[in-house]
C-alpha atoms as a PDB file:
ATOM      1  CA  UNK A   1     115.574  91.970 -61.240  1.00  0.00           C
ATOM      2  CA  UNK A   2     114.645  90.531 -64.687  1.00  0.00           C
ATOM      3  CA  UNK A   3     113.244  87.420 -62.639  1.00  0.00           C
ATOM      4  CA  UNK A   4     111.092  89.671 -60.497  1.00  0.00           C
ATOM      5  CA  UNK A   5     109.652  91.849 -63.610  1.00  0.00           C
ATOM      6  CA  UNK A   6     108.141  88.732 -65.034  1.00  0.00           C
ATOM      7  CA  UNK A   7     106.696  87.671 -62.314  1.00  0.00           C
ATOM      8  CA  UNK A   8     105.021  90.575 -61.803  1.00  0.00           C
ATOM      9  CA  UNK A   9     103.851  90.704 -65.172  1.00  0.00           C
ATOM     10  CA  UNK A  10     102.010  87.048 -64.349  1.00  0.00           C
ATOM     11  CA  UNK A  11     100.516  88.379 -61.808  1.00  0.00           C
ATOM     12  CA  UNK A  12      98.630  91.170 -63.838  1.00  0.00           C
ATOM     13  CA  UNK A  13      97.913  89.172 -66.194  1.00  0.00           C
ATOM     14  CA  UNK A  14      96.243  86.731 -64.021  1.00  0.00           C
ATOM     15  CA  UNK A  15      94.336  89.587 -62.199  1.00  0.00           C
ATOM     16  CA  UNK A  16      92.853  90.574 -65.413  1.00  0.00           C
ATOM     17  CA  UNK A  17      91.958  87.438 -66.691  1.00  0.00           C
ATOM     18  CA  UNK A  18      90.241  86.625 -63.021  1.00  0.00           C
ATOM     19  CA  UNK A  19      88.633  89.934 -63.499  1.00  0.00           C
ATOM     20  CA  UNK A  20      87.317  88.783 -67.159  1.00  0.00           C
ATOM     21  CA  UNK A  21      85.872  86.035 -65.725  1.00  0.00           C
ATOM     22  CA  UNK A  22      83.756  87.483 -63.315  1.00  0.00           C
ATOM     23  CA  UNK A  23      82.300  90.129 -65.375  1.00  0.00           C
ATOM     24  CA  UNK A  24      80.721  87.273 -68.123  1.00  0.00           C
ATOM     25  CA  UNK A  25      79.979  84.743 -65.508  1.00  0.00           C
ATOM     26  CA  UNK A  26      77.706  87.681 -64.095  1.00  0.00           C
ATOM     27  CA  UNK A  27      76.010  89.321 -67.560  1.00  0.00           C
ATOM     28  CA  UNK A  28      73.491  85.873 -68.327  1.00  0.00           C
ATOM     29  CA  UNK A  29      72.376  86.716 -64.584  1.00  0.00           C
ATOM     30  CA  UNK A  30      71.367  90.730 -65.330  1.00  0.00           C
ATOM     31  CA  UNK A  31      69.811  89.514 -68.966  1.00  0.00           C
ATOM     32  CA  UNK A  32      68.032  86.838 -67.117  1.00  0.00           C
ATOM     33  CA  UNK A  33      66.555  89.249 -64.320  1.00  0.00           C
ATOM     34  CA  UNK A  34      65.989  92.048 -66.931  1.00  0.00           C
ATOM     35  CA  UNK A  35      63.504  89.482 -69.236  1.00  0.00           C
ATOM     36  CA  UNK A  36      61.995  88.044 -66.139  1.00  0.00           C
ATOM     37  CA  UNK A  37      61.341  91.755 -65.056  1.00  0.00           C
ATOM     38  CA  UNK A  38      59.875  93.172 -68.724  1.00  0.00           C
ATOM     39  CA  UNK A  39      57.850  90.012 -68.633  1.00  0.00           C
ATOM     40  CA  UNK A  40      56.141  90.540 -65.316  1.00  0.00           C
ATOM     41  CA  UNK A  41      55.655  94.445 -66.081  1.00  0.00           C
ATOM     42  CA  UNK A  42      53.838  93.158 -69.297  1.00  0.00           C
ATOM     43  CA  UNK A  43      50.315  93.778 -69.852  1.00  0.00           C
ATOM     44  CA  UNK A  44      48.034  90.874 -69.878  1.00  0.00           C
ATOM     45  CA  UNK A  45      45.434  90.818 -72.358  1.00  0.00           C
ATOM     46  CA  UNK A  46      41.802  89.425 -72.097  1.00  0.00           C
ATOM     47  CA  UNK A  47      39.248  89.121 -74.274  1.00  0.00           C
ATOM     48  CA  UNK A  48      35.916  91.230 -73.725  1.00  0.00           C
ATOM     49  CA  UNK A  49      33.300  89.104 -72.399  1.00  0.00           C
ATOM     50  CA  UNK A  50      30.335  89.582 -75.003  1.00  0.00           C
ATOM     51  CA  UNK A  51      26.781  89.930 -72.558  1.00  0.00           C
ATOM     52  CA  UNK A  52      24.488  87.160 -72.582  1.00  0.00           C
ATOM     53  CA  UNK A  53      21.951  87.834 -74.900  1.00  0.00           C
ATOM     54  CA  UNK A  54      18.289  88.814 -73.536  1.00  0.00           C
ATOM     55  CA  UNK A  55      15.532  85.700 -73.559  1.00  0.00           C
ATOM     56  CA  UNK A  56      12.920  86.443 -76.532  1.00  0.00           C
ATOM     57  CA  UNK A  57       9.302  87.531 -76.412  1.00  0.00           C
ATOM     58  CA  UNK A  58       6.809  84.798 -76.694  1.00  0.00           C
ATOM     59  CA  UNK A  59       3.378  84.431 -77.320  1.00  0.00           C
ATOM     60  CA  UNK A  60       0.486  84.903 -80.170  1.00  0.00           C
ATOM     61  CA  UNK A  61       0.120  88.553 -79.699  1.00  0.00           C
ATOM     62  CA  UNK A  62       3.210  89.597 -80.572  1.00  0.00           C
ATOM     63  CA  UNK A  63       2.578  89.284 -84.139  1.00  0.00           C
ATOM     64  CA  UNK A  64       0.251  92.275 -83.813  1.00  0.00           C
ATOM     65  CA  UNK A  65       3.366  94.739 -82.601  1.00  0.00           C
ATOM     66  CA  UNK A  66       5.093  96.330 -85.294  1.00  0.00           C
ATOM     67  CA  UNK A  67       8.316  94.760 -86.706  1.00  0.00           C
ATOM     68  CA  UNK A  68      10.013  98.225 -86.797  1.00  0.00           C
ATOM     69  CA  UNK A  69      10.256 101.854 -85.969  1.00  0.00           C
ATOM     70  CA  UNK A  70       9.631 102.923 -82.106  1.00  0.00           C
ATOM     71  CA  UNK A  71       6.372 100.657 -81.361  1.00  0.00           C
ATOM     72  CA  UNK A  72       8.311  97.283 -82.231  1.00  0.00           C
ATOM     73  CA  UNK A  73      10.427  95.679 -79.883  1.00  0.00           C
ATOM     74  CA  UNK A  74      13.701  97.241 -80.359  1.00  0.00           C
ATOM     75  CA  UNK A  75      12.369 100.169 -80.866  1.00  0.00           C
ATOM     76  CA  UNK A  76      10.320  99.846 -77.366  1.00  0.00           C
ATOM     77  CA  UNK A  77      13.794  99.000 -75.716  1.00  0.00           C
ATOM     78  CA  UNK A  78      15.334 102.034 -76.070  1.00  0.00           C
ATOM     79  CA  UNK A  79      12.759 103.718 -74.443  1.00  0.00           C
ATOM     80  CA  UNK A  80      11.100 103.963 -70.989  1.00  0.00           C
ATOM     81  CA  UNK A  81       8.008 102.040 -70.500  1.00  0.00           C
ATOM     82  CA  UNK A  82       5.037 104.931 -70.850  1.00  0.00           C
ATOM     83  CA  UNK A  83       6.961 106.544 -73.906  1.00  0.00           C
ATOM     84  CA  UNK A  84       7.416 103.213 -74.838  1.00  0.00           C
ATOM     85  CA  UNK A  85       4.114 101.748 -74.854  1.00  0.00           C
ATOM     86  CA  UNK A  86       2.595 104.870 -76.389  1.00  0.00           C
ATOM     87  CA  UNK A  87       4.395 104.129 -79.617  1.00  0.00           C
ATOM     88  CA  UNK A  88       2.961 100.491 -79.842  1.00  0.00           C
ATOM     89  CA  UNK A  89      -0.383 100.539 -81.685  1.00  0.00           C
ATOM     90  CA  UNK A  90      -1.409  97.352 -79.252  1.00  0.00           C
ATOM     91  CA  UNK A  91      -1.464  99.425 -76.089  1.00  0.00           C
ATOM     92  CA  UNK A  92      -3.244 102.544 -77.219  1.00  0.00           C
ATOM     93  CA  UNK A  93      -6.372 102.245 -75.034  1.00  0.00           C
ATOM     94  CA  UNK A  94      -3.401 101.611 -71.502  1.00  0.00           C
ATOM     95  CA  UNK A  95      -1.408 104.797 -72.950  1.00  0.00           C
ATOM     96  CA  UNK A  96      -4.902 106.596 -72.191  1.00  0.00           C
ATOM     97  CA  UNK A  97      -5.511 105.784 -69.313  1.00  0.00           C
ATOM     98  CA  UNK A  98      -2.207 106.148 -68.012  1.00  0.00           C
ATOM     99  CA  UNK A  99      -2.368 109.794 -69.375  1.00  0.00           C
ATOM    100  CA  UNK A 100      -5.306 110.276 -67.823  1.00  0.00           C
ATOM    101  CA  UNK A 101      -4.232 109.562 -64.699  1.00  0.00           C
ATOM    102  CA  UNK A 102      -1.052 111.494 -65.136  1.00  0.00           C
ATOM    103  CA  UNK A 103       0.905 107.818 -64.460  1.00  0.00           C
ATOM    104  CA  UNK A 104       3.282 108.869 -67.436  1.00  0.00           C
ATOM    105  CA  UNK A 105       6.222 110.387 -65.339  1.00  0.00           C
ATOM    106  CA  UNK A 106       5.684 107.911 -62.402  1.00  0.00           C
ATOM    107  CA  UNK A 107       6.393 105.091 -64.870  1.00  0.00           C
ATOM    108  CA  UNK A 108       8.702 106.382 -66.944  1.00  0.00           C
ATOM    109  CA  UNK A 109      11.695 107.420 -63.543  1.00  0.00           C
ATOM    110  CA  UNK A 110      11.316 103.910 -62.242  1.00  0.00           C
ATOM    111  CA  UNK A 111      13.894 101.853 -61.939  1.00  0.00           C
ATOM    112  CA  UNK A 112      13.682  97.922 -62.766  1.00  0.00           C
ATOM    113  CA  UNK A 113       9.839  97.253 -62.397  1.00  0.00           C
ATOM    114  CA  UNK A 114       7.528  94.574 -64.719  1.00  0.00           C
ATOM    115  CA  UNK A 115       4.299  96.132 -65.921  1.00  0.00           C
ATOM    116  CA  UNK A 116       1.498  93.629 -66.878  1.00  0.00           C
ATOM    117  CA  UNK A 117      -0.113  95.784 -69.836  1.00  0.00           C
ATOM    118  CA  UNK A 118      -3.923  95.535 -71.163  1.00  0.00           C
ATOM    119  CA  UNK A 119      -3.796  95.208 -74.733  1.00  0.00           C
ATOM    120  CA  UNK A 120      -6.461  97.085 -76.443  1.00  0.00           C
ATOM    121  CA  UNK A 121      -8.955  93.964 -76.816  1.00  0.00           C
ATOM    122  CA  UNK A 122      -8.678  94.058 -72.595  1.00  0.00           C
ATOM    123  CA  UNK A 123     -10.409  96.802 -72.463  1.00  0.00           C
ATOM    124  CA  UNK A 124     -13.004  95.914 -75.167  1.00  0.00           C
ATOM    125  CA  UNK A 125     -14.039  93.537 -72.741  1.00  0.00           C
ATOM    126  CA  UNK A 126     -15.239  96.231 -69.987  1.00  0.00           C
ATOM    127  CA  UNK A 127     -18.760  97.855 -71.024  1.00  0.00           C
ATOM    128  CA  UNK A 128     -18.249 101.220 -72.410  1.00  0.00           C
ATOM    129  CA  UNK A 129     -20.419 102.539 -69.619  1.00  0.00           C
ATOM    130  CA  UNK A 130     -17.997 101.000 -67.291  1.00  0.00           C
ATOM    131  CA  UNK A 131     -14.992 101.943 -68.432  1.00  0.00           C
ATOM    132  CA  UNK A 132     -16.133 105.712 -69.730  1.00  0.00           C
ATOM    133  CA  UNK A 133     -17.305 105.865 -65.563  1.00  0.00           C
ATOM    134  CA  UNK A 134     -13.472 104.314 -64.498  1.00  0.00           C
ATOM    135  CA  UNK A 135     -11.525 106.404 -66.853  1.00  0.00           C
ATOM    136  CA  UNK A 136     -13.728 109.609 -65.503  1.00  0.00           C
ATOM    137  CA  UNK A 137     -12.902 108.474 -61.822  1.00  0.00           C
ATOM    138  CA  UNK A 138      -8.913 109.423 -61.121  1.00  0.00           C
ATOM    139  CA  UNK A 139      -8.531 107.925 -57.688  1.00  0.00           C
ATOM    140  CA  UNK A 140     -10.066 104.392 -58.839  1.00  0.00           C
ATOM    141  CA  UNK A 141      -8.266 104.343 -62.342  1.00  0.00           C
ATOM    142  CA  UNK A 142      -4.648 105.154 -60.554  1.00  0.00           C
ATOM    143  CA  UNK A 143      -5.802 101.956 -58.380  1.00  0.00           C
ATOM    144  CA  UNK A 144      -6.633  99.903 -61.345  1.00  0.00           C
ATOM    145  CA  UNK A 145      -3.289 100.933 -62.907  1.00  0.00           C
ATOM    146  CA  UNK A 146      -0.974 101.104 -60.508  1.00  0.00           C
ATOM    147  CA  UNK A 147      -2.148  97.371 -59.874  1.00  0.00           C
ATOM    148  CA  UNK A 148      -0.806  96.516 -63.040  1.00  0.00           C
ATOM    149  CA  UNK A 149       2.667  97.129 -62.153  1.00  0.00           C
ATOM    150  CA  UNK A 150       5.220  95.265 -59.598  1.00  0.00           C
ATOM    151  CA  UNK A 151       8.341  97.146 -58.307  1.00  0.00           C
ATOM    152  CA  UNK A 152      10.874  94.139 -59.771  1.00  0.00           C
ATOM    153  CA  UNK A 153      12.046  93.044 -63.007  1.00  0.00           C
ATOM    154  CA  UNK A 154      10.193  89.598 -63.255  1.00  0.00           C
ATOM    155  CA  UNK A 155      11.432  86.981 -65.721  1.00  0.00           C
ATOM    156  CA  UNK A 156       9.536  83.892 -67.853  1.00  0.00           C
ATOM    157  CA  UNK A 157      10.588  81.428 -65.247  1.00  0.00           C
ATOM    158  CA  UNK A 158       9.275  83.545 -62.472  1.00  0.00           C
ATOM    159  CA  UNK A 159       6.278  83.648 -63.679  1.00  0.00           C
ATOM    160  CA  UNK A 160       5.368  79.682 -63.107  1.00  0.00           C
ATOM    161  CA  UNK A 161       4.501  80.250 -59.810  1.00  0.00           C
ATOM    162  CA  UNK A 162       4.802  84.126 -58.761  1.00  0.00           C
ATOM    163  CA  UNK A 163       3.002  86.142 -56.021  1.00  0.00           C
ATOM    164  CA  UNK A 164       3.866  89.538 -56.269  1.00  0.00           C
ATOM    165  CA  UNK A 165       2.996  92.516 -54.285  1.00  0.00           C
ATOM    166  CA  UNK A 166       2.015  95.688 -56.730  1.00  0.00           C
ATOM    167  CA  UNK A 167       2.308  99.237 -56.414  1.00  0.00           C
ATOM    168  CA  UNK A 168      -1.106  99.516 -55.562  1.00  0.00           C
ATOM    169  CA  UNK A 169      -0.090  97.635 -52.200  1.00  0.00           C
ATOM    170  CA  UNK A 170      -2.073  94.517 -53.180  1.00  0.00           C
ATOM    171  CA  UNK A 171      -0.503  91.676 -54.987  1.00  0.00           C
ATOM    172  CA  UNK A 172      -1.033  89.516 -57.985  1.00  0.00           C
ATOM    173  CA  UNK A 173      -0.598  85.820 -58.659  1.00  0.00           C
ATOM    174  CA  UNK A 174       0.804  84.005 -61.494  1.00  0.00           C
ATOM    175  CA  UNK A 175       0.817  80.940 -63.151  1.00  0.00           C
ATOM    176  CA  UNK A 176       1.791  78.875 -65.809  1.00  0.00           C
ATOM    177  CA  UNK A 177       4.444  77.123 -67.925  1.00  0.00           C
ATOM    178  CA  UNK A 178       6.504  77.044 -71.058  1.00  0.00           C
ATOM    179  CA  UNK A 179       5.070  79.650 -72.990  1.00  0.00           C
ATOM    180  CA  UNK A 180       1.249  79.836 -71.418  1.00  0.00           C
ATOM    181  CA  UNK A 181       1.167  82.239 -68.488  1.00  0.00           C
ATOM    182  CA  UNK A 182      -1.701  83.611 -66.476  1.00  0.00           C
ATOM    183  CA  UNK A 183      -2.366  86.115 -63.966  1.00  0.00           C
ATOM    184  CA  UNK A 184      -5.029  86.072 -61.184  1.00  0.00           C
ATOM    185  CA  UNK A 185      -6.045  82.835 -62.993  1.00  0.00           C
ATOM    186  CA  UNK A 186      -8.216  85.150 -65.805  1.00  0.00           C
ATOM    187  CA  UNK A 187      -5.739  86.987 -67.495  1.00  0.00           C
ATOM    188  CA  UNK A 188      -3.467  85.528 -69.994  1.00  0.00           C
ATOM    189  CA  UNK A 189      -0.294  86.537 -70.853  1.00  0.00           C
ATOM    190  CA  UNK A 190      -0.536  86.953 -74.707  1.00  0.00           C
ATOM    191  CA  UNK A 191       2.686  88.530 -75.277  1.00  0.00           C
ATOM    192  CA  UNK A 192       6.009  88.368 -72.967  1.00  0.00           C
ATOM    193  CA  UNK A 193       9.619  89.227 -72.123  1.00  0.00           C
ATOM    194  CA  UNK A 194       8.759  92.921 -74.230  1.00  0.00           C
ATOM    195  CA  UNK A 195      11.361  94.728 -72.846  1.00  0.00           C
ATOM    196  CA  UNK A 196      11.986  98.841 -72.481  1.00  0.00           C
ATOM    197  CA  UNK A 197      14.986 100.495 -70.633  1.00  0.00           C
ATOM    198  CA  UNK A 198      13.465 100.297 -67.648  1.00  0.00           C
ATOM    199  CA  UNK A 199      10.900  97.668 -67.626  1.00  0.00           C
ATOM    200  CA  UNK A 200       9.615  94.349 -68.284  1.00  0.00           C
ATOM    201  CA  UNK A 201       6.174  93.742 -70.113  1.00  0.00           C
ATOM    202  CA  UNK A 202       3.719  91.515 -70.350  1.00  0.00           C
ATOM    203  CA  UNK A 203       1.068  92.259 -72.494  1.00  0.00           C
ATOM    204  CA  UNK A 204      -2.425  90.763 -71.431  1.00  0.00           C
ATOM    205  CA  UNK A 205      -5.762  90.182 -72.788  1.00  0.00           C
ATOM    206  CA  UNK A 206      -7.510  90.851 -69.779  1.00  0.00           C
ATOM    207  CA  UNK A 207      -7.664  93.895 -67.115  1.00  0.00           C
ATOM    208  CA  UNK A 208      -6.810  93.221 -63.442  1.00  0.00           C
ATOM    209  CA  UNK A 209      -9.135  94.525 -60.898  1.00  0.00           C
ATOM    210  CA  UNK A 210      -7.503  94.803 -57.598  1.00  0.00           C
ATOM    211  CA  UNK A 211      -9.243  94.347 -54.700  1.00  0.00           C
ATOM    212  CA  UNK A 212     -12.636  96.525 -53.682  1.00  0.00           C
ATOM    213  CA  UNK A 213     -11.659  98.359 -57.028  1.00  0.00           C
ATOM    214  CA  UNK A 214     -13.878  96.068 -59.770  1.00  0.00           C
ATOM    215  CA  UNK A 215     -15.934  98.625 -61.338  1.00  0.00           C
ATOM    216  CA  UNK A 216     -19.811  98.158 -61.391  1.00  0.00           C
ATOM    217  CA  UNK A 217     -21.517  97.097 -64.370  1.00  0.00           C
END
């Protein structure tokens, strides 16, 4: 009897310690899954990508816009091209015509188009005859102006060697390199890259006369 109570007792004991055993052979495995688990439901950080900054304007007219307020370059970026332009001193004599022609709201709603504007002097070069009988004469101005713009954002490099159709339906030619740009081979690009929020400008020192639209003398 005495025999058989201690060997039962060496039995439980061996049971427990088994038991023991098991249960700390197993915990490195949970604590191992668990940090495994936390690090896959962990949040991965990335740094914000910072946008590429916008090419500069170029050319010798730009030192005639103003260096602040709405008519200078940041200020015209903020803004859509008509409501734009009418704030730069440069483009005073385009911002009439394009009233006059009632081109404001047309210019202003589109989306992603490049507008070749006539800086004052341009205009200086049409006889005041000529250009008091064009800005009199809605169908022909809205030609001449609408002529001026192309439905696409156009950049420096495309301007090398574009051809681009206009929203008067014909279409324009450029040329150039570097900094010296031309259009239609007469027209010089005297100040590029302006940018507004929905265009691209090019300010130019000569008008473009579309097709069957060049005024008479």
């Amino acid at each position: 009897m005495h025999l058989s109570g201690i060997a039962m007792a060496v039995s439980i004991t061996a049971a427990a310690t088994a038991l023991a055993a098991c249960g700390t052979s197993q915990a490195p495995s949970s604590s191992s899954d668990m940090s495994q688990t936390a690090a896959e439901a962990a949040p991965t950080s990335t740094a914000p990508t910072a946008p590429a900054p916008a090419a500069a304007q170029f050319g010798a007219g730009c030192a005639a816009v103003p260096s602040d307020g709405p008519g200078s370059f940041s200020g015209m970026a903020v803004d859509p091209v008509a409501t734009a332009a009418s704030h730069n001193p440069v483009l005073s004599t385009l911002v009439t015509a394009v009233k006059k022609a009632n081109l404001g709201n047309t210019l202003n709603s589109a989306q992603g188009i490049t507008v070749f504007a006539p800086a004052n002097a341009a205009f200086d070069k049409i006889p005041p005859a000529t250009l008091g009988k064009v800005l009199a004469d809605n169908a022909t101005l809205t030609k001449i102006l609408t002529y001026h713009v192309v439905g696409q954002k156009i950049t420096p490099a495309d301007l090398a060697a574009g051809d681009f159709k206009t929203l008067e339906g014909a279409s324009l030619k450029t040329s150039g390199n570097g900094q010296d740009f031309t259009v239609n081979g007469v027209s010089h690009v005297i100040c590029g890259n302006v940018q507004t929020a929905n265009a691209t400008v090019y300010i130019v020192d000569s008008v473009l006369m579309p097709p069957a639209a060049t005024p008479a003398g």
